[in-house]
N, C-alpha and C. Protein backbone atom coordinates (compact mmCIF):
# COMPACT_ATOMS: atom_id res chain seq x y z
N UNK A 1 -35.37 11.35 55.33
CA UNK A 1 -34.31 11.98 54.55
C UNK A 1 -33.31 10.93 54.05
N UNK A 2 -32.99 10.12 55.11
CA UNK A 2 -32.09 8.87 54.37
C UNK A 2 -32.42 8.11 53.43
N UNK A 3 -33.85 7.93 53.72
CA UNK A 3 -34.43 6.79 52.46
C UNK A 3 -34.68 7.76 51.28
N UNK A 4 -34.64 8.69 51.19
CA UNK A 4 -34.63 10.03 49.55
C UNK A 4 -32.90 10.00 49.37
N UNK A 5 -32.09 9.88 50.14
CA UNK A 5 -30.61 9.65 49.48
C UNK A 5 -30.64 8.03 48.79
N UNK A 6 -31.32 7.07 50.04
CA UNK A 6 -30.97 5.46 49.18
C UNK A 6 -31.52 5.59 47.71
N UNK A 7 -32.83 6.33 47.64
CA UNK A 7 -33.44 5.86 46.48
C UNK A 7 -32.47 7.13 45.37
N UNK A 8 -32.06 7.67 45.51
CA UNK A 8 -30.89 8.56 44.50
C UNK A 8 -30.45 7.93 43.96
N UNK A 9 -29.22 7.55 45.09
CA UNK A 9 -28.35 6.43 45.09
C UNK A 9 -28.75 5.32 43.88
N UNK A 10 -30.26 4.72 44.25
CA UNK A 10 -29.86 3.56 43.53
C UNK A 10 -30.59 3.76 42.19
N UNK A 11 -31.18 4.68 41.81
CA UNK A 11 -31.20 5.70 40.47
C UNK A 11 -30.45 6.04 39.62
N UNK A 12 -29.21 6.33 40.57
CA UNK A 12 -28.37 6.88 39.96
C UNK A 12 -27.38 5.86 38.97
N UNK A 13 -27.19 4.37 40.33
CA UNK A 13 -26.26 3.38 39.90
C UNK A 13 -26.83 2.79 38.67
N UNK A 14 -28.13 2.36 38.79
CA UNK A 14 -29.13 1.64 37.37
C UNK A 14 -27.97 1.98 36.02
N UNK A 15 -28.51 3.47 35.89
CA UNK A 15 -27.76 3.55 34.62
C UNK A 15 -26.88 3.41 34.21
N UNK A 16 -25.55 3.78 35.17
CA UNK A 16 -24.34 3.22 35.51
C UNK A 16 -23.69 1.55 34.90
N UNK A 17 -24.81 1.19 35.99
CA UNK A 17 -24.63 -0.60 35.86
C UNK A 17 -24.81 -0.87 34.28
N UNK A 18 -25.93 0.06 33.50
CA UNK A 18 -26.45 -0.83 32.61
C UNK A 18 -25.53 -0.58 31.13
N UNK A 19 -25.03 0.86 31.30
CA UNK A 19 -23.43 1.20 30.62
C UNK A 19 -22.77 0.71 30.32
N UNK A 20 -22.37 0.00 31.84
CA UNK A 20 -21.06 -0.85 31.83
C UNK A 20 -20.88 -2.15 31.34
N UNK A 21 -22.38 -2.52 31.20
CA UNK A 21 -22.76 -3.97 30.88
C UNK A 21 -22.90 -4.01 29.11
N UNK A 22 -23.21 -3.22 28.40
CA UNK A 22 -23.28 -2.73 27.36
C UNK A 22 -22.13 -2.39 26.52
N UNK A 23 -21.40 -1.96 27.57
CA UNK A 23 -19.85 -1.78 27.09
C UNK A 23 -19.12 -3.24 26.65
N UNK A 24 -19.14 -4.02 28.23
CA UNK A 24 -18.37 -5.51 27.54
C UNK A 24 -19.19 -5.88 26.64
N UNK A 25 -20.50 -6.18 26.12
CA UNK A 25 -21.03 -6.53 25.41
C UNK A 25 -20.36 -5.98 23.99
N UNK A 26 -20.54 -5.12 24.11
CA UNK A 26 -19.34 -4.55 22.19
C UNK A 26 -18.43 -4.45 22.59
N UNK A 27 -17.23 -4.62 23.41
CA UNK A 27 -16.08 -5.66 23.20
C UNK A 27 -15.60 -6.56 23.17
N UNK A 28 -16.52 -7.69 23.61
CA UNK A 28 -16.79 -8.60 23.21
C UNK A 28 -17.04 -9.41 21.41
N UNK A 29 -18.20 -8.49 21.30
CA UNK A 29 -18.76 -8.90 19.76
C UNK A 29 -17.35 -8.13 19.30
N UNK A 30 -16.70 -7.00 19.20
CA UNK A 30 -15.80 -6.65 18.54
C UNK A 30 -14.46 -7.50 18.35
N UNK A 31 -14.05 -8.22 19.39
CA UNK A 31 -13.44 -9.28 19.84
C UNK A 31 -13.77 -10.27 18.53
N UNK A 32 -14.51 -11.02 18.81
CA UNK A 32 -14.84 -11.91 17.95
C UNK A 32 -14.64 -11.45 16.93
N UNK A 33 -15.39 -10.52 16.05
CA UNK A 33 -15.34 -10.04 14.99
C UNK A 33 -13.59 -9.98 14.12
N UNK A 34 -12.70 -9.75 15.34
CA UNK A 34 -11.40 -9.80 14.93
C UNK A 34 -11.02 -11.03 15.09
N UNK A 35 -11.39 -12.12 15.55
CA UNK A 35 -10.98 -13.30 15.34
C UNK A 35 -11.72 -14.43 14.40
N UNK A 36 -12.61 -13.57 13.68
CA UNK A 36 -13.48 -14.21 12.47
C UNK A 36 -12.57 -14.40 11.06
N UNK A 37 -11.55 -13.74 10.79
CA UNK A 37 -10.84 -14.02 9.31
C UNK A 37 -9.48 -13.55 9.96
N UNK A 38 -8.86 -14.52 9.51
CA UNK A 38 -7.43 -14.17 9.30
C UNK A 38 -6.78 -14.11 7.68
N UNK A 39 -6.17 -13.26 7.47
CA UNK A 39 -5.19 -12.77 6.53
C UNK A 39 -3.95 -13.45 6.26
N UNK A 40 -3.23 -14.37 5.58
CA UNK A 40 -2.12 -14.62 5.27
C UNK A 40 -1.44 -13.42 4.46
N UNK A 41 -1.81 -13.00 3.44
CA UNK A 41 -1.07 -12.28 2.37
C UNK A 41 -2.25 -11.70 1.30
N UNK A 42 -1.82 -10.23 1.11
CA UNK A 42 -2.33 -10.20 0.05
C UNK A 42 -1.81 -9.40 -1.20
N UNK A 43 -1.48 -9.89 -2.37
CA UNK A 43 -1.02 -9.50 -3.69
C UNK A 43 -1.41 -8.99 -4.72
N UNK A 44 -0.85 -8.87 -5.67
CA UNK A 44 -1.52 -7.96 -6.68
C UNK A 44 -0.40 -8.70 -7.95
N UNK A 45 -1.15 -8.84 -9.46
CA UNK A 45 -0.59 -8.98 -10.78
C UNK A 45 -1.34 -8.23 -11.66
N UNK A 46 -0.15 -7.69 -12.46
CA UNK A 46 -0.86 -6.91 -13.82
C UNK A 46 -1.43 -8.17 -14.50
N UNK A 47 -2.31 -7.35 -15.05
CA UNK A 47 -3.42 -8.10 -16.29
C UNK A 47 -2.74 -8.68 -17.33
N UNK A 48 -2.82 -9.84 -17.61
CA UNK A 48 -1.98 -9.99 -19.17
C UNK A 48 -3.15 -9.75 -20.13
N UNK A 49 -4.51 -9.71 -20.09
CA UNK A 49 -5.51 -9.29 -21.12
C UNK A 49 -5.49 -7.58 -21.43
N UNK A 50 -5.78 -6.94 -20.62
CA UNK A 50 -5.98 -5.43 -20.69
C UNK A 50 -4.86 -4.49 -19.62
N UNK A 51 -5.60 -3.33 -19.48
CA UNK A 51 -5.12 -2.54 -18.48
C UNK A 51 -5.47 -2.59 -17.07
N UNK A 52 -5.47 -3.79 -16.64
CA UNK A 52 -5.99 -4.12 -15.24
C UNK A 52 -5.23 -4.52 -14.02
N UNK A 53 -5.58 -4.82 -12.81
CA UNK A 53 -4.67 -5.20 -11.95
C UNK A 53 -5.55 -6.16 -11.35
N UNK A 54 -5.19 -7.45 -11.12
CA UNK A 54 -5.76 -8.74 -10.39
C UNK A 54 -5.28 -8.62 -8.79
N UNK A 55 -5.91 -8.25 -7.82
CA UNK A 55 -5.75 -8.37 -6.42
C UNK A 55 -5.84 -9.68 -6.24
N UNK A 56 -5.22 -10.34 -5.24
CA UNK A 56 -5.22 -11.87 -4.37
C UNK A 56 -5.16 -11.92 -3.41
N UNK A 57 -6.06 -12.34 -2.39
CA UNK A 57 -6.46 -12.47 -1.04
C UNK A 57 -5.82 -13.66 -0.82
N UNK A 58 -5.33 -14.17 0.08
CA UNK A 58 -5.00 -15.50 0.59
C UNK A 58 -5.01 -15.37 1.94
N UNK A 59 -6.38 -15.74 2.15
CA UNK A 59 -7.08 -16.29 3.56
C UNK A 59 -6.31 -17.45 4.73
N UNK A 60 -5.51 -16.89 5.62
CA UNK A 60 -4.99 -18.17 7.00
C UNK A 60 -6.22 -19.09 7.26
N UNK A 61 -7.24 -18.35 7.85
CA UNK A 61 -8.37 -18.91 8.01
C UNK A 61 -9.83 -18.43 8.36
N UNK A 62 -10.98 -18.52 7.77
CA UNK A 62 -12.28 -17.79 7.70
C UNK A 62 -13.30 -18.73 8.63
N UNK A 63 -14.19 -18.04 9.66
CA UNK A 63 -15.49 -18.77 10.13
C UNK A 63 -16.30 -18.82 8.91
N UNK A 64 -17.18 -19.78 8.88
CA UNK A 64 -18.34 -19.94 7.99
C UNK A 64 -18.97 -18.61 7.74
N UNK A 65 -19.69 -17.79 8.74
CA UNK A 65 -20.40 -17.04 8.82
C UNK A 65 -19.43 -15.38 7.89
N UNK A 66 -18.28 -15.61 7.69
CA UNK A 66 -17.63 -14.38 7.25
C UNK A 66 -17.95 -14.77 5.56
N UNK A 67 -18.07 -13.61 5.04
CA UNK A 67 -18.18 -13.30 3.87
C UNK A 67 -17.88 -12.33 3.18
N UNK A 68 -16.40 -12.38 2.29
CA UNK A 68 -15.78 -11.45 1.59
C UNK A 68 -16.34 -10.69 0.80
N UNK A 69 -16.51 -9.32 0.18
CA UNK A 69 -17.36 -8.32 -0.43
C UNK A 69 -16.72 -8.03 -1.71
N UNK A 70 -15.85 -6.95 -1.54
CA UNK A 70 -15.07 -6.03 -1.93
C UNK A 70 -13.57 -5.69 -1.31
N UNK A 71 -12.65 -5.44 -2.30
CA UNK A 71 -11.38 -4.56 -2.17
C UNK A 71 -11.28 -3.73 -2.94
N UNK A 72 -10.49 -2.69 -1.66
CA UNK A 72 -10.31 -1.00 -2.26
C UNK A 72 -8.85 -0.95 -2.35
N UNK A 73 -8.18 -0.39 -3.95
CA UNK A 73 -6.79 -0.47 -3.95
C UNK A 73 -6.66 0.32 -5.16
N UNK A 74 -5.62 1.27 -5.07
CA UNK A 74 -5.37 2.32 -5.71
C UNK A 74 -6.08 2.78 -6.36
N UNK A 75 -7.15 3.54 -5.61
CA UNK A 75 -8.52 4.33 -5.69
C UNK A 75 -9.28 3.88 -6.69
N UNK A 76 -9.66 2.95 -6.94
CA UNK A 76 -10.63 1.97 -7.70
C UNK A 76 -11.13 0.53 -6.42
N UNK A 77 -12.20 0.55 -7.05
CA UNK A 77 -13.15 -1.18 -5.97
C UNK A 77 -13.37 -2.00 -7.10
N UNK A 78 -13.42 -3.22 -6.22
CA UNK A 78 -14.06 -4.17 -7.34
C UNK A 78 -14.32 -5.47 -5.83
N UNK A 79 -14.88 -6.04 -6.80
CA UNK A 79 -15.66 -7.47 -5.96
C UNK A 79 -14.78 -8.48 -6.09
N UNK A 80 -14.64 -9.27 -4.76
CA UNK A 80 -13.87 -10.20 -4.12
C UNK A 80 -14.42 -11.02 -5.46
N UNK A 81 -13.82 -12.31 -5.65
CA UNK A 81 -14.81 -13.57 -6.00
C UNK A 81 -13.68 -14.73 -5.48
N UNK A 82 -14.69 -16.12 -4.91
CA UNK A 82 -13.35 -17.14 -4.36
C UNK A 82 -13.24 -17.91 -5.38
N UNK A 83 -11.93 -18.21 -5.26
CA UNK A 83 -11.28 -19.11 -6.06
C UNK A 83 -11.65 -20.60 -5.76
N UNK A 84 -11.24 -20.65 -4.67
CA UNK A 84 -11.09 -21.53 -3.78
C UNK A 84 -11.04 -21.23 -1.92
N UNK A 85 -11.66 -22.28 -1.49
CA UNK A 85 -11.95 -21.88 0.20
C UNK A 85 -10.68 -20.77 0.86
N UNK A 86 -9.82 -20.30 0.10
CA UNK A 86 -8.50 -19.79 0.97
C UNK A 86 -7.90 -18.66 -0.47
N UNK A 87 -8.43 -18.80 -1.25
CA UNK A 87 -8.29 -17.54 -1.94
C UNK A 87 -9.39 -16.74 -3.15
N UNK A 88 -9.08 -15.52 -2.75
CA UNK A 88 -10.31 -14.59 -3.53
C UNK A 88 -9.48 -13.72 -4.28
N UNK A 89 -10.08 -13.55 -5.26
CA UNK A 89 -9.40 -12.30 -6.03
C UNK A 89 -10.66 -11.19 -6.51
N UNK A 90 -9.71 -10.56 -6.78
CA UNK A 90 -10.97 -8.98 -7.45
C UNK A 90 -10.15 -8.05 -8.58
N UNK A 91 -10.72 -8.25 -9.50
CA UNK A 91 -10.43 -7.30 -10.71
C UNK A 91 -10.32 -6.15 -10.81
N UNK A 92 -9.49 -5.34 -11.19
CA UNK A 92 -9.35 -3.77 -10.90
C UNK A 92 -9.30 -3.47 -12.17
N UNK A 93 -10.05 -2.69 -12.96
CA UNK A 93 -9.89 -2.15 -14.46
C UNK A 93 -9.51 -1.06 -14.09
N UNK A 94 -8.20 -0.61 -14.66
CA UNK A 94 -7.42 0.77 -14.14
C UNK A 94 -7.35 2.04 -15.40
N UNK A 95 -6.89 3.00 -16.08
CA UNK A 95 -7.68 3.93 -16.81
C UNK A 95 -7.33 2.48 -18.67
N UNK A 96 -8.35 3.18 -19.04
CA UNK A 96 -8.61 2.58 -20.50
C UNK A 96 -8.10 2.95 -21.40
N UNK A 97 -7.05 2.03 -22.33
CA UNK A 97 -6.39 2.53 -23.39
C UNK A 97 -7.22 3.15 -24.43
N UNK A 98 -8.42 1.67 -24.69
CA UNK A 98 -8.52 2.33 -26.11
C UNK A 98 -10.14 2.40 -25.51
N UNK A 99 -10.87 3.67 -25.86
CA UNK A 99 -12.09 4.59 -25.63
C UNK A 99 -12.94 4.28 -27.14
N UNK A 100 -13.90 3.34 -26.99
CA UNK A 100 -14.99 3.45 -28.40
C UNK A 100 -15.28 4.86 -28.63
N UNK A 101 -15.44 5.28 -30.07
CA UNK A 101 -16.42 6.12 -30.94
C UNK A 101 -17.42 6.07 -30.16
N UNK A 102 -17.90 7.52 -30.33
CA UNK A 102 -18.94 7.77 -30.25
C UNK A 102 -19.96 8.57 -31.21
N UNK A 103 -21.19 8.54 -32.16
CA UNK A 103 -21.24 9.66 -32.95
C UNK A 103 -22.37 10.50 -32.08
N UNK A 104 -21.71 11.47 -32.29
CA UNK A 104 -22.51 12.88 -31.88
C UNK A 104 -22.84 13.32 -33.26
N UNK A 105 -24.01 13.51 -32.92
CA UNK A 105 -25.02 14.15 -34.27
C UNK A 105 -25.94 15.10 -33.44
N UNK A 106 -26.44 16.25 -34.43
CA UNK A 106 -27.81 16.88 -34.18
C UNK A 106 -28.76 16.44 -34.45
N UNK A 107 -28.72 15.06 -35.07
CA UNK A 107 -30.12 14.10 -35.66
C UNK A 107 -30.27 13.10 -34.58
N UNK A 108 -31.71 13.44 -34.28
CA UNK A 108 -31.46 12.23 -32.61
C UNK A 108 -31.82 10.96 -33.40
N UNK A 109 -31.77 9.93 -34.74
CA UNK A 109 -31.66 9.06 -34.50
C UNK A 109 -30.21 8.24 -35.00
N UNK A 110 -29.34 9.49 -35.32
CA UNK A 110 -28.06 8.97 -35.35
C UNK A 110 -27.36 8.80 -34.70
N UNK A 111 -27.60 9.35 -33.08
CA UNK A 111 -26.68 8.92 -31.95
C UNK A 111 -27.61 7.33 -31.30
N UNK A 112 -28.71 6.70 -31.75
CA UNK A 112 -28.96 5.12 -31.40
C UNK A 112 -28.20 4.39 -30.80
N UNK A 113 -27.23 4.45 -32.38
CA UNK A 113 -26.07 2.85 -32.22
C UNK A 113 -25.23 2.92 -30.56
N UNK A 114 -25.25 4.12 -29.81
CA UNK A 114 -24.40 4.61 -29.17
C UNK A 114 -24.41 3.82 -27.91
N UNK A 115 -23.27 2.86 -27.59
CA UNK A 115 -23.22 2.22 -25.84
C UNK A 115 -23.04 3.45 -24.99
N UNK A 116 -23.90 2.73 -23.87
CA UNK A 116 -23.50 3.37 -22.54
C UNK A 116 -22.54 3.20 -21.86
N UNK A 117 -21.26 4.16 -21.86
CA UNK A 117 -20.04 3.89 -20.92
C UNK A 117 -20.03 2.88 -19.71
N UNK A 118 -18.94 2.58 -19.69
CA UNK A 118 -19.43 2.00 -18.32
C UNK A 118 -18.26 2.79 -17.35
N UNK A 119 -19.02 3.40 -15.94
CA UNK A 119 -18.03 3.96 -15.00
C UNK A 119 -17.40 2.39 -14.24
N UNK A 120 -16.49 3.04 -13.85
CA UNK A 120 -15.55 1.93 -12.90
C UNK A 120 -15.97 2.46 -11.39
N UNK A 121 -16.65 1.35 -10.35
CA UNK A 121 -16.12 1.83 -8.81
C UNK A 121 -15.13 2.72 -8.55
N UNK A 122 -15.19 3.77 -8.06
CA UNK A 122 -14.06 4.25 -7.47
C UNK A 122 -13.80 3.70 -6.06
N UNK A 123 -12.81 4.37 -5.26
CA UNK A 123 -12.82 4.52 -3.89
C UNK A 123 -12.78 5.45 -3.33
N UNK A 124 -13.69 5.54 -2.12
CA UNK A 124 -13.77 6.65 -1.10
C UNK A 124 -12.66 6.55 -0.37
N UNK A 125 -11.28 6.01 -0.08
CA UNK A 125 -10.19 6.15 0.66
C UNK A 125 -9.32 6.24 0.17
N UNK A 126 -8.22 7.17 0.91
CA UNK A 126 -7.08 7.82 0.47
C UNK A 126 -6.07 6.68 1.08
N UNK A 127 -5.65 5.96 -0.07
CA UNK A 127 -4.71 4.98 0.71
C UNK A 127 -3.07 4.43 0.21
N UNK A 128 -2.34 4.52 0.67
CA UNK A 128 -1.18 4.65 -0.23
C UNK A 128 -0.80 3.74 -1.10
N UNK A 129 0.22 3.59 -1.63
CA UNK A 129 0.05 2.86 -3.23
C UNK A 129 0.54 1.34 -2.86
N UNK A 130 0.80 1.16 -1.22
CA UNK A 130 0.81 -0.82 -1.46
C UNK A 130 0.35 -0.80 0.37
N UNK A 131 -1.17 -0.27 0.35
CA UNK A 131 -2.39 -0.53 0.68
C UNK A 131 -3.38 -0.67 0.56
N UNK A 132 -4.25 -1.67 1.09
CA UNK A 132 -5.75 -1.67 0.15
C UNK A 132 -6.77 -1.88 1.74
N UNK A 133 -8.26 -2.13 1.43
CA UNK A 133 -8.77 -2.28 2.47
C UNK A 133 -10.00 -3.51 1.97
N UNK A 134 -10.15 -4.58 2.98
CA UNK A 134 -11.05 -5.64 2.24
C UNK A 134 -12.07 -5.15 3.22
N UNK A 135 -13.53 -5.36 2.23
CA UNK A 135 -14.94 -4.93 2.97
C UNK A 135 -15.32 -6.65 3.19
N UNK A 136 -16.22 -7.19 4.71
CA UNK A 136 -16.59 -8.20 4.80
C UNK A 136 -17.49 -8.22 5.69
N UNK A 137 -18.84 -9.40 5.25
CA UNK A 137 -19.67 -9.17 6.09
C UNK A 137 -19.51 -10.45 7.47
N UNK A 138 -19.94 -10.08 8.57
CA UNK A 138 -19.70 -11.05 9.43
C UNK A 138 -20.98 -11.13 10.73
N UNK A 139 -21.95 -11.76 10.40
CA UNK A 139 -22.93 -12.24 11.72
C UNK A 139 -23.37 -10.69 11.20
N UNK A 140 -23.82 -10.91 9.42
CA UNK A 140 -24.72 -9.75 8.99
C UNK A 140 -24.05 -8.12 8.98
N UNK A 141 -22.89 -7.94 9.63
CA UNK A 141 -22.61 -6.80 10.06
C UNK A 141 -21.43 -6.41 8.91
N UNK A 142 -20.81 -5.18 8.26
CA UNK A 142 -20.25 -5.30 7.33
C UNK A 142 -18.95 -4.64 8.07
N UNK A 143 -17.80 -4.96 8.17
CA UNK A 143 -16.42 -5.02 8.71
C UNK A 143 -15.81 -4.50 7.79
N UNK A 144 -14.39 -3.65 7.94
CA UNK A 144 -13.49 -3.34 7.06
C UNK A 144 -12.07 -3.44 7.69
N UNK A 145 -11.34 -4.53 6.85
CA UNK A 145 -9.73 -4.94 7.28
C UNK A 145 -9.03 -3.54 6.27
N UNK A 146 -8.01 -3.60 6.96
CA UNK A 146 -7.12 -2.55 6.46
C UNK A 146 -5.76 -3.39 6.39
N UNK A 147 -4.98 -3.88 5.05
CA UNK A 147 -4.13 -4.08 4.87
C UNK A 147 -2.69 -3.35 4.33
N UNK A 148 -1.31 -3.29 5.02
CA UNK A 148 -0.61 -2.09 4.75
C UNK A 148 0.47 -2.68 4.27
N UNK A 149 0.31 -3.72 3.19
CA UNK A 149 1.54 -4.87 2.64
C UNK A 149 1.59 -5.70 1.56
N UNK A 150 0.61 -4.29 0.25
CA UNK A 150 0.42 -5.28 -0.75
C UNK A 150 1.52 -5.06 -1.79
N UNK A 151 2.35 -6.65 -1.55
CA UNK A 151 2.90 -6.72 -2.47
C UNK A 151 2.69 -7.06 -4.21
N UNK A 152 3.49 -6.60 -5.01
CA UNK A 152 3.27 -7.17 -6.48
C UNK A 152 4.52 -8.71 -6.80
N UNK A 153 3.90 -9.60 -7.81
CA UNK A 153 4.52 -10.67 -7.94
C UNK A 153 4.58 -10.68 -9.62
C-alpha cells in the first residue's frame, strides 16, 4: 500500500516539476526579449510633400538580431525603414486631398485607362492620438512595443 502512495506521489510531482521548469523558461526568453531594443524617443512631422505624417524612431540601443517592421499611429500602418543604425522612420499617408477621375462607362472598353486605387494599411488598434505601437521581430519571434509619448516637432 505504501509503495502505490510513493508511486502517486511521484506521478503526480513529474508534471508539476516540468510546469515549473517551463515557466522560468518563458520568463526568461520574455526577459530578454525586453532587453533586446531600447527606445530613446519617438516623433512625428507633417509632410511638406502631401498629406502625410513622417513617424521617427530613435533607437537608445538595438541587439543585432532585432528587426524593426512596422508602426501603428493614428489608425493607419506603414513600414519602419532605417535611416541610419539609431533611426527609422515610416510614412503615414493620412486621408487624400486630391482623388483621380475615374470614367465609369457602360462600354467595357472605356473604363481600361482606369488605375487601381491604392488602399492605405489601416490599424487594428484603438490608440490615442500621441500613441503608437512599433511591431519587431526578435530571435524570429514578432514583438509589439507600445509607446505612450509621441511627440510632434
Amino acid at each position: 500500500m505504501n509503495l502505490i502512495k510513493y508511486i502517486a506521489t511521484y506521478i503526480m510531482l513529474i508534471p508539476v516539476s516540468v510546469l515549473t521548469l517551463c515557466q522560468c523558461a518563458t520568463a526568461k526568453s520574455s526577459e530578454t526579449n525586453k532587453k533586446s531594443m531600447e527606445i530613446s524617443e519617438i516623433y512625428y512631422q507633417d509632410s511638406q510633400s502631401d498629406n502625410g505624417v513622417n513617424v521617427y524612431v530613435v533607437i537608445k540601443h538595438k541587439k543585432d538580431h532585432v528587426i524593426l517592421n512596422d508602426v501603428f499611429f493614428r489608425g493607419k500602418q506603414a513600414d519602419l525603414r532605417a535611416i541610419n543604425d539609431t533611426l527609422y522612420v515610416g510614412y503615414l499617408k493620412l486621408d487624400t486631398v486630391h482623388k483621380e477621375d475615374i470614367i465609369m462607362s457602360n462600354k467595357p472598353n472605356a473604363e481600361f485607362g482606369n488605375t487601381v486605387p491604392k488602399i492605405p494599411k489601416t490599424s487594428t488598434y484603438n490608440l490615442k492620438e500621441n500613441e503608437c505601437i512599433i511591431s519587431y521581430k526578435a530571435h524570429e519571434e514578432v514583438l509589439f512595443l507600445k509607446y505612450e509619448n509621441v511627440i510632434k516637432r
